[in-house]
N, C-alpha and C. Protein backbone atom coordinates (compact mmCIF):
# COMPACT_ATOMS: atom_id res chain seq x y z
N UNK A 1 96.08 54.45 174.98
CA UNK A 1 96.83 55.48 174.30
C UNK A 1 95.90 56.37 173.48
N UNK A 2 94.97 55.63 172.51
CA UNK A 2 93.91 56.54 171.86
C UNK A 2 93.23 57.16 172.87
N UNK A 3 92.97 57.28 174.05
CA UNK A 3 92.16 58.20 174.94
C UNK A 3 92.78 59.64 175.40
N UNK A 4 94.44 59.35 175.32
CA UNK A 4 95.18 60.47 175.46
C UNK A 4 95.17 61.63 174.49
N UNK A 5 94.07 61.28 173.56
CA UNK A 5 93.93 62.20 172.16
C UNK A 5 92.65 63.09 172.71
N UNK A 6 92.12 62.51 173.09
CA UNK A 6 90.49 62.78 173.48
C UNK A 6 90.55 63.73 174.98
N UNK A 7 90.57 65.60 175.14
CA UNK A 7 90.67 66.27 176.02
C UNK A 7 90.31 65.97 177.26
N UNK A 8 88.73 65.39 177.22
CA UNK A 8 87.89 64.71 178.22
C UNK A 8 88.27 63.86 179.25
N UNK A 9 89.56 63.00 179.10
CA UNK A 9 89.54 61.25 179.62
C UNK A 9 91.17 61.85 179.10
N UNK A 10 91.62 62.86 178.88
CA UNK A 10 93.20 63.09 178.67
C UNK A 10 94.36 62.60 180.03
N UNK A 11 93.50 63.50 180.87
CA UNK A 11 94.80 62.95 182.43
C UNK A 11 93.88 61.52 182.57
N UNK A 12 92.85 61.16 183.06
CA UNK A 12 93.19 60.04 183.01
C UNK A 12 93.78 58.70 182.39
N UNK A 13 93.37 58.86 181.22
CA UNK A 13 94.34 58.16 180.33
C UNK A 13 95.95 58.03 180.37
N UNK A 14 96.47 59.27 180.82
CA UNK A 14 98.05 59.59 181.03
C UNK A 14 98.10 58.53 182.44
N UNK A 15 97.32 58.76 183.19
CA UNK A 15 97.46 58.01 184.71
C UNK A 15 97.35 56.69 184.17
N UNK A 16 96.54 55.99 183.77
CA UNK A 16 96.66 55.06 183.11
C UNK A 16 98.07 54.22 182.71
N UNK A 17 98.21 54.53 181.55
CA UNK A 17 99.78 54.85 180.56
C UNK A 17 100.39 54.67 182.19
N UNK A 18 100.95 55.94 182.52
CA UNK A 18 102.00 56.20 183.62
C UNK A 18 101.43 54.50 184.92
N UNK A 19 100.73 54.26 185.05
CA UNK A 19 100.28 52.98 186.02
C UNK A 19 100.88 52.13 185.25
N UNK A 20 100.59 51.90 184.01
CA UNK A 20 100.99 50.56 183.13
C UNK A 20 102.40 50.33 183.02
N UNK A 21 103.39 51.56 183.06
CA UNK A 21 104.58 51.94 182.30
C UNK A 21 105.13 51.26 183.67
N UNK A 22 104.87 52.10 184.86
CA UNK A 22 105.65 51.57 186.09
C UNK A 22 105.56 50.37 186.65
N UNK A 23 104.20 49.78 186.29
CA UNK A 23 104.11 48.18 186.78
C UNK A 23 105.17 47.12 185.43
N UNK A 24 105.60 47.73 184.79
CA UNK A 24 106.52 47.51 183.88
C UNK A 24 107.90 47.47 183.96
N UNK A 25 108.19 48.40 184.83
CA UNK A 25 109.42 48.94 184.82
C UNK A 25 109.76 49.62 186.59
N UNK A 26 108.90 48.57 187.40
CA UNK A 26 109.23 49.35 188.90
C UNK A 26 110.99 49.76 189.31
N UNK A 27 111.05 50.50 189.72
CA UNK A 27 112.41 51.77 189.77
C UNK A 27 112.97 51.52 188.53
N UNK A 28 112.59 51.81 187.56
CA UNK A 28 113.09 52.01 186.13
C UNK A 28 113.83 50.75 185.49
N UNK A 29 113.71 49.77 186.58
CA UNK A 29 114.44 48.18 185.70
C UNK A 29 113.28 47.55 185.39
N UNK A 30 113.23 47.55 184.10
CA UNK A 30 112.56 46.78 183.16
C UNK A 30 112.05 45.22 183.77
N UNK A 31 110.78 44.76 183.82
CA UNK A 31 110.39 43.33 184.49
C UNK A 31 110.59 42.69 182.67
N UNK A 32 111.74 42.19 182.52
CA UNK A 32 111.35 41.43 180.73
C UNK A 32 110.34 40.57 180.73
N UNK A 33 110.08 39.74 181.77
CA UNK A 33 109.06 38.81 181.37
C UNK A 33 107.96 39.30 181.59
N UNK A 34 107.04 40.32 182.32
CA UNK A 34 106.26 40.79 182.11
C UNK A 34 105.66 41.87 180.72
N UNK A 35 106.94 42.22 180.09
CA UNK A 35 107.26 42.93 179.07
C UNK A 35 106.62 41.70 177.67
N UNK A 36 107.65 40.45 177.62
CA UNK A 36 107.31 40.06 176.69
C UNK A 36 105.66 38.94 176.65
N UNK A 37 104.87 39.24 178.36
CA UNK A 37 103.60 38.83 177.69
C UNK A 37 102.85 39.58 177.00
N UNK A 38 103.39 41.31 177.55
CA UNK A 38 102.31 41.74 175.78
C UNK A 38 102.36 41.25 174.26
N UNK A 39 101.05 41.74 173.56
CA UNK A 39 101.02 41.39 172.17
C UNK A 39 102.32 41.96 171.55
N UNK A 40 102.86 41.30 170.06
CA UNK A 40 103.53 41.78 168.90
C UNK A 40 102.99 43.45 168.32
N UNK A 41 103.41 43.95 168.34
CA UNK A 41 102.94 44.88 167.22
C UNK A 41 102.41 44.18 166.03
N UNK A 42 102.70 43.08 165.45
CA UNK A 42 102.44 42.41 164.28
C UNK A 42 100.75 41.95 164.90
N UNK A 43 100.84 41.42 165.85
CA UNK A 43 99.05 41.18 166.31
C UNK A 43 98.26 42.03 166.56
N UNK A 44 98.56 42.90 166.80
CA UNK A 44 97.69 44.17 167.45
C UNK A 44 97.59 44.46 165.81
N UNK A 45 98.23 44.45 165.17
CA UNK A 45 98.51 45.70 163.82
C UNK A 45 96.73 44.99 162.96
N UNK A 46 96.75 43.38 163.32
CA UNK A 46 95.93 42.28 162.68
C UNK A 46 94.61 42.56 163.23
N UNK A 47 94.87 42.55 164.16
CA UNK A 47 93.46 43.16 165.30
C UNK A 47 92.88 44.08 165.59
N UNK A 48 93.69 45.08 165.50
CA UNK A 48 93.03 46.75 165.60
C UNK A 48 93.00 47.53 164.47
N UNK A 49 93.60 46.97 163.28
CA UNK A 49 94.11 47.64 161.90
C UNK A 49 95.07 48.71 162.19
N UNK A 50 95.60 49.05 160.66
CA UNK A 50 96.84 49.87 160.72
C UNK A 50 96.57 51.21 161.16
N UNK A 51 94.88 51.58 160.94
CA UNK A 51 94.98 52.98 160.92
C UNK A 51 95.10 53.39 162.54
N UNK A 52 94.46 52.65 163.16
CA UNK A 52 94.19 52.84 164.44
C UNK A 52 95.96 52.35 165.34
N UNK A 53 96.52 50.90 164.77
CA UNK A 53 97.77 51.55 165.30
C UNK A 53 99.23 52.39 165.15
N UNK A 54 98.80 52.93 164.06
CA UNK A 54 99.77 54.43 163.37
C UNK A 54 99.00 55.37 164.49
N UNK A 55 97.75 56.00 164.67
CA UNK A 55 97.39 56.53 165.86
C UNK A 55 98.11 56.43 167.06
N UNK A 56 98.21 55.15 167.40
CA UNK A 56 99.06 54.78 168.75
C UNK A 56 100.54 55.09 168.89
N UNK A 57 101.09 54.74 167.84
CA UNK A 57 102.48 55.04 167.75
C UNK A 57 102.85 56.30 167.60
N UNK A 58 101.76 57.33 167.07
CA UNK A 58 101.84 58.82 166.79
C UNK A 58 101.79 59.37 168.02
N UNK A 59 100.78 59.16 168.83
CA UNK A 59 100.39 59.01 170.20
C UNK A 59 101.59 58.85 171.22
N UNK A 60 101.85 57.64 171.23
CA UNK A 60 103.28 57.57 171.81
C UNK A 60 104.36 58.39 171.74
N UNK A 61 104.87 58.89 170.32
CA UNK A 61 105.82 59.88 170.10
C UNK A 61 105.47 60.98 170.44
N UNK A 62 104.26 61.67 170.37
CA UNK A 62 103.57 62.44 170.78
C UNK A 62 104.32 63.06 171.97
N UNK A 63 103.74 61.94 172.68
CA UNK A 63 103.54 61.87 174.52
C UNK A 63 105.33 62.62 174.80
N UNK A 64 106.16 61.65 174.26
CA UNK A 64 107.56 61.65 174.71
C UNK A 64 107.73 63.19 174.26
N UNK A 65 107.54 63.61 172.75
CA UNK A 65 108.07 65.27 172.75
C UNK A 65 107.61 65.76 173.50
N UNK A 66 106.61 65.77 174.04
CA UNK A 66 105.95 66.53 175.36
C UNK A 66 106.73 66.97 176.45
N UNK A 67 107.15 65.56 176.67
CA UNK A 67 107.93 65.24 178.05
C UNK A 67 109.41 66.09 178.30
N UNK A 68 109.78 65.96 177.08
CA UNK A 68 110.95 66.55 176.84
C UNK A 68 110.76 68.50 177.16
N UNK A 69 111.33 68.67 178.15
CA UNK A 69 111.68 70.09 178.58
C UNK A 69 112.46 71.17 177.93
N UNK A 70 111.81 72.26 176.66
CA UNK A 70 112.09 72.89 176.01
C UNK A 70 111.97 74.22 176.43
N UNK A 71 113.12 75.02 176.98
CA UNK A 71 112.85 76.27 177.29
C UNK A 71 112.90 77.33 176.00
N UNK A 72 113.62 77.17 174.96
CA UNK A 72 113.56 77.98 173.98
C UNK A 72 113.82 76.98 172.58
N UNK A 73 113.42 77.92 171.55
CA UNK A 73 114.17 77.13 169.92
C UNK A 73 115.78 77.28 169.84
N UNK A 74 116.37 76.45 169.62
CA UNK A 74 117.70 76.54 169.53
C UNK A 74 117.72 76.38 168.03
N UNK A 75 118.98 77.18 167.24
CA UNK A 75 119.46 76.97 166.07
C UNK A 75 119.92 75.87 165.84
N UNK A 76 120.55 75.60 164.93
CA UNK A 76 121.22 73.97 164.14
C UNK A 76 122.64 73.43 165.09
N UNK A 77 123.23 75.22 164.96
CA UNK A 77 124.64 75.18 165.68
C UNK A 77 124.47 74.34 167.24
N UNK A 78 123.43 75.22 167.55
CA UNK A 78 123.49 75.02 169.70
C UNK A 78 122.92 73.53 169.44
N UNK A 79 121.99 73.26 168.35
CA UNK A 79 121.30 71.95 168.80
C UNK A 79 122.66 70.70 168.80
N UNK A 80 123.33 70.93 167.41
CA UNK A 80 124.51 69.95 167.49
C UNK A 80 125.27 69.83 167.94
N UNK A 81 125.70 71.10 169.19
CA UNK A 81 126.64 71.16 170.11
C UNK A 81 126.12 70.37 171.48
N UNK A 82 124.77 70.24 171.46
CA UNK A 82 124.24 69.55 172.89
C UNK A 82 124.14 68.26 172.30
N UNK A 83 123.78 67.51 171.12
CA UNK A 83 124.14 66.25 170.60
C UNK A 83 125.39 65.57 170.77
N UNK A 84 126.33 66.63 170.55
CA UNK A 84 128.05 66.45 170.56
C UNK A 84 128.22 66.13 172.22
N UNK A 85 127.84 66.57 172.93
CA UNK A 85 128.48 66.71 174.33
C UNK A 85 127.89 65.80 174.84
N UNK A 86 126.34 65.17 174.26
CA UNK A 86 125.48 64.08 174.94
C UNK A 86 126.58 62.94 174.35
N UNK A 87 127.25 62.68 173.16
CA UNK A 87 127.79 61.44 172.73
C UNK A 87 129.09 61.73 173.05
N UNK A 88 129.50 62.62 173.66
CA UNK A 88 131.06 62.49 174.39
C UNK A 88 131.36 62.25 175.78
């Protein structure tokens, strides 16, 4: 995930990520037991320190606004009207 910061090693890193995510989740159903042999966040946090995984998690959120397909700024009104219609 920290490599996806770095311009150089950017797509590959994403290829990466995107390899890891799908051997995870082949046609989008979740493998749980492959899921829960990764580390805790609580171990990694012990092992890599906080600063480096607040990076990752920034990183991560990052990635997802990305992903998300924004053709224009919407006001408060239009935004809570597409919230409204997503939870109805």
């Amino acid at each position: 995930m920290i490599k996806m910061d770095v311009p150089e090693v950017k797509a590959e890193a994403k290829m990466d990520f995107v390899s890891l995510v799908s051997d995870l989740m082949p046609g989008g159903n979740p493998t749980y037991l492959e899921v829960i042999k990764y580390p805790m966040i609580k171990s990694l946090l012990a092992e890599l320190g906080k600063k480096t995984m607040l990076k990752v998690l920034f990183l991560l959120v990052k990635d997802f606004c990305s992903s998300v397909n924004v053709v224009r700024n919407m006001n408060q009104d239009q935004a809570n009207g597409i919230l409204i219609s997503f939870c109805t």
